[in-house]
N, C-alpha and C. Protein backbone atom coordinates (compact mmCIF):
# COMPACT_ATOMS: atom_id res chain seq x y z
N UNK A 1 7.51 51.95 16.17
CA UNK A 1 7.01 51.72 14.84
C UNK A 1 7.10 50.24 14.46
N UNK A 2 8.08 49.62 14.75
CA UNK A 2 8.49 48.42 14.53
C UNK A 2 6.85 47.35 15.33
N UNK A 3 6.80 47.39 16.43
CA UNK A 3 5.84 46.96 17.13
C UNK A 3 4.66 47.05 16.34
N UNK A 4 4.31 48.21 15.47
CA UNK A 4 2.79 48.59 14.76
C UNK A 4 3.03 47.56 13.83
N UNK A 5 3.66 47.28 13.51
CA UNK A 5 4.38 46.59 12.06
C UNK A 5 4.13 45.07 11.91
N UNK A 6 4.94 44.84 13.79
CA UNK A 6 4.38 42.95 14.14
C UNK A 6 3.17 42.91 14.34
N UNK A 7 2.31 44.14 14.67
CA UNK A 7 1.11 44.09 14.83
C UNK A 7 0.29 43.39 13.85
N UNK A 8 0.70 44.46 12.56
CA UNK A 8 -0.32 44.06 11.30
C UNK A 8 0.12 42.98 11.14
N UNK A 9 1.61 42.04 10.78
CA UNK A 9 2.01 41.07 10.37
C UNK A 9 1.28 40.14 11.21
N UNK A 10 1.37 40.07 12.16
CA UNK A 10 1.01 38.52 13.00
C UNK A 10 -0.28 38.48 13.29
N UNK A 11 -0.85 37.28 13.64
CA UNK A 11 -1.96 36.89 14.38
C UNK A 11 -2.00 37.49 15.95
N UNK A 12 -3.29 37.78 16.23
CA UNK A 12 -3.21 37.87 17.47
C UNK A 12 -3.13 36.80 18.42
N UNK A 13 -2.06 37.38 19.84
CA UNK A 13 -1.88 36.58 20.72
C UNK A 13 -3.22 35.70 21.25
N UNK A 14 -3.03 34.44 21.41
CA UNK A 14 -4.25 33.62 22.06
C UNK A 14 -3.80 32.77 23.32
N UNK A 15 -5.20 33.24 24.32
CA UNK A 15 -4.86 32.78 25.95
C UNK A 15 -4.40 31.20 25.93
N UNK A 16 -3.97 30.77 27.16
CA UNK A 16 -3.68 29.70 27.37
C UNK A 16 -5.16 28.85 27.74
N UNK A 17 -5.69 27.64 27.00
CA UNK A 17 -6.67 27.03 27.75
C UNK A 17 -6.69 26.68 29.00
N UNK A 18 -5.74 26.42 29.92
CA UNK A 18 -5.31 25.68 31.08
C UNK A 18 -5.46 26.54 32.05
N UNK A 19 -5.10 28.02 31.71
CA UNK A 19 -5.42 29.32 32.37
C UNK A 19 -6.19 30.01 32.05
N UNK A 20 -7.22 30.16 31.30
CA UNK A 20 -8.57 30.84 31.02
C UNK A 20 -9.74 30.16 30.81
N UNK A 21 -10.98 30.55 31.14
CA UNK A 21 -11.59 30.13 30.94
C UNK A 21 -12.42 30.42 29.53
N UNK A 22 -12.93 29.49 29.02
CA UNK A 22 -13.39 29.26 27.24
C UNK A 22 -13.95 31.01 27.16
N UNK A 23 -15.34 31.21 28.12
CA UNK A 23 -15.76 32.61 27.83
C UNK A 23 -14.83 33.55 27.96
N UNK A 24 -14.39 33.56 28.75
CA UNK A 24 -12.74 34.65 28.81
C UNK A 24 -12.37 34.96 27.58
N UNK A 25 -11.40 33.58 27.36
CA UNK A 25 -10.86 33.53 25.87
C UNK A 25 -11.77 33.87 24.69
N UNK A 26 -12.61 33.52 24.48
CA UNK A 26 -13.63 34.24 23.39
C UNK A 26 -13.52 35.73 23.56
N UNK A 27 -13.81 36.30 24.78
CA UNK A 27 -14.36 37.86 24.75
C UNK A 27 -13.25 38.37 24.31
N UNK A 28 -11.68 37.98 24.49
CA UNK A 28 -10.76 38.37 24.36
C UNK A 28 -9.92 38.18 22.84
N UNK A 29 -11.11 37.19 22.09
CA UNK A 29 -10.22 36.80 21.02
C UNK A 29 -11.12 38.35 20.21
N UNK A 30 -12.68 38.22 20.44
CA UNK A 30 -13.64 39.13 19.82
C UNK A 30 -12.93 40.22 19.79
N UNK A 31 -12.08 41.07 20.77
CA UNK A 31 -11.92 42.12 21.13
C UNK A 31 -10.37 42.25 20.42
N UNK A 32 -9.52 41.43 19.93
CA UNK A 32 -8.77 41.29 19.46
C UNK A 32 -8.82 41.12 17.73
N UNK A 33 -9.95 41.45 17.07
CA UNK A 33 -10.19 41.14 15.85
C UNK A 33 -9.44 42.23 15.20
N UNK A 34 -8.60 42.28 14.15
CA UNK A 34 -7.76 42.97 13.27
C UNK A 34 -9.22 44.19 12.78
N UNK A 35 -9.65 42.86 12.19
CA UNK A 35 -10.83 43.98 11.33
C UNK A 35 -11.69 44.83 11.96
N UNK A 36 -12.02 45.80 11.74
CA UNK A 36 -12.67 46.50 13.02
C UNK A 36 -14.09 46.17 12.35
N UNK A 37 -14.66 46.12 11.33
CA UNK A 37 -15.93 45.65 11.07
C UNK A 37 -16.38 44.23 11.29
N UNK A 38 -15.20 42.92 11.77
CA UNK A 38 -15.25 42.37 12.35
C UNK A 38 -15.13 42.31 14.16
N UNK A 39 -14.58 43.36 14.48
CA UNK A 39 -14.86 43.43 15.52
C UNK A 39 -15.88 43.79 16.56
N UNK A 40 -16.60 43.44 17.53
CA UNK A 40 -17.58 43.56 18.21
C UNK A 40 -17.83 44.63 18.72
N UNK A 41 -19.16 45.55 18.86
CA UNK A 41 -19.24 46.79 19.32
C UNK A 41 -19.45 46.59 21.00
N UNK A 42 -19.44 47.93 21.74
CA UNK A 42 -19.46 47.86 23.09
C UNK A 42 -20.58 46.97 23.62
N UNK A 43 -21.99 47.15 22.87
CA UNK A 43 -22.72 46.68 22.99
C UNK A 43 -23.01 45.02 22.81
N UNK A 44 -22.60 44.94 21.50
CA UNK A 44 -22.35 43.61 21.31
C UNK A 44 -21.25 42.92 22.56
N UNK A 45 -20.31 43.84 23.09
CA UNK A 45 -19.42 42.58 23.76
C UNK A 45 -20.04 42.72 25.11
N UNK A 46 -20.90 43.00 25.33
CA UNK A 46 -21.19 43.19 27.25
C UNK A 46 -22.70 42.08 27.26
N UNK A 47 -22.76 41.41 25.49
CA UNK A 47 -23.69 40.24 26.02
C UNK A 47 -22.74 38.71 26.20
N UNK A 48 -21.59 38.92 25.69
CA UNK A 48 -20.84 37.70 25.96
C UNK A 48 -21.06 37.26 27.02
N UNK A 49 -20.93 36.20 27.14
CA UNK A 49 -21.20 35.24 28.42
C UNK A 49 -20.08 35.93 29.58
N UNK A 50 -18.87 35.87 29.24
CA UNK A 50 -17.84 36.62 30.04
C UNK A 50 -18.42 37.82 30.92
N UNK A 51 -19.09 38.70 30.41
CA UNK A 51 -19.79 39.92 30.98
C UNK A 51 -20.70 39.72 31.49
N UNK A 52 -21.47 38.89 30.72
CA UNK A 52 -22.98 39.12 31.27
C UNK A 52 -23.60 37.97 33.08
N UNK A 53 -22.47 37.44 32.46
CA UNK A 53 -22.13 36.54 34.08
C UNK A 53 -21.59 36.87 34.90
N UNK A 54 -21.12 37.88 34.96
CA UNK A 54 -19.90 38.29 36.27
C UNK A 54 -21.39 39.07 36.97
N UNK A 55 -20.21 38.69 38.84
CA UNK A 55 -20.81 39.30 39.78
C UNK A 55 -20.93 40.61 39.42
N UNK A 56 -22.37 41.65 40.26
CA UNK A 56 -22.19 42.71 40.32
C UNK A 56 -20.72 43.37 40.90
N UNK A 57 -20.17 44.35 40.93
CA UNK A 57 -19.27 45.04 41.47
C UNK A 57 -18.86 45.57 42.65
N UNK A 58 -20.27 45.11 43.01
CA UNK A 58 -19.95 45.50 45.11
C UNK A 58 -19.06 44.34 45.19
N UNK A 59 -19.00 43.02 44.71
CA UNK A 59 -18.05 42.24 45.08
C UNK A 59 -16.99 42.77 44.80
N UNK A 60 -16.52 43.08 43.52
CA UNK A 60 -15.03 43.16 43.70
C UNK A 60 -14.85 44.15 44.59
N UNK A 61 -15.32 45.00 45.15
CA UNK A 61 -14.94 46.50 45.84
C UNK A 61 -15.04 46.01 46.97
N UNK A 62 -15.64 44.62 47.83
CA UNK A 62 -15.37 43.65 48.89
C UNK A 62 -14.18 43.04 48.88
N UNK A 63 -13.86 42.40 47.67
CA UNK A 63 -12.64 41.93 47.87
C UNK A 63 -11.13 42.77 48.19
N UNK A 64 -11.59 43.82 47.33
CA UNK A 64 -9.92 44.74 47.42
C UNK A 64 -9.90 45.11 48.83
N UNK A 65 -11.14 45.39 49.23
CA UNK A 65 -10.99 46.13 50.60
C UNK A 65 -10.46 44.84 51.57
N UNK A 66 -11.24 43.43 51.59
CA UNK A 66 -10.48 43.01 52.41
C UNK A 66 -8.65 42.10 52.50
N UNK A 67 -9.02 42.00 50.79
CA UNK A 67 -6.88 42.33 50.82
C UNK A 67 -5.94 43.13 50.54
N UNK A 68 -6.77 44.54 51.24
CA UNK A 68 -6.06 45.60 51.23
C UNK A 68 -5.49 45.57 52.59
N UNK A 69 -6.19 45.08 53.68
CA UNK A 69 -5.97 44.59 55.12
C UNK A 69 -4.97 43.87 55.35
């Protein structure tokens, strides 16, 4: 309960610049909005640059497989 509590009280956590990249950090701040009428719908967040730039998914399912080896 306590946790729901720092929730409402505080700001949300924000990434490190040095370790994220700007679109990252945006999709993540969007998705982090208190207000939910401020917050972005599914639709709205899969045009962020973050999403809409990533490789298709056969890559990642290349990668796990070969450092699963």
């Amino acid at each position: 309960m306590r946790v729901l509590l720092q929730i409402q009280k505080n700001s949300p956590p924000q990434l490190s610049v040095k370790d994220y990249s700007d679109s990252f950090r945006d999709f993540v701040a969007a998705c982090l909005q208190k207000n939910p009428e401020q917050r972005p719908t599914a639709t709205q967040l899969r045009r962020f640059k973050f999403v809409s730039t990533t490789k298709p998914t056969k890559y990642l399912i290349e990668l796990i497989i070969r450092y699963q080896n």
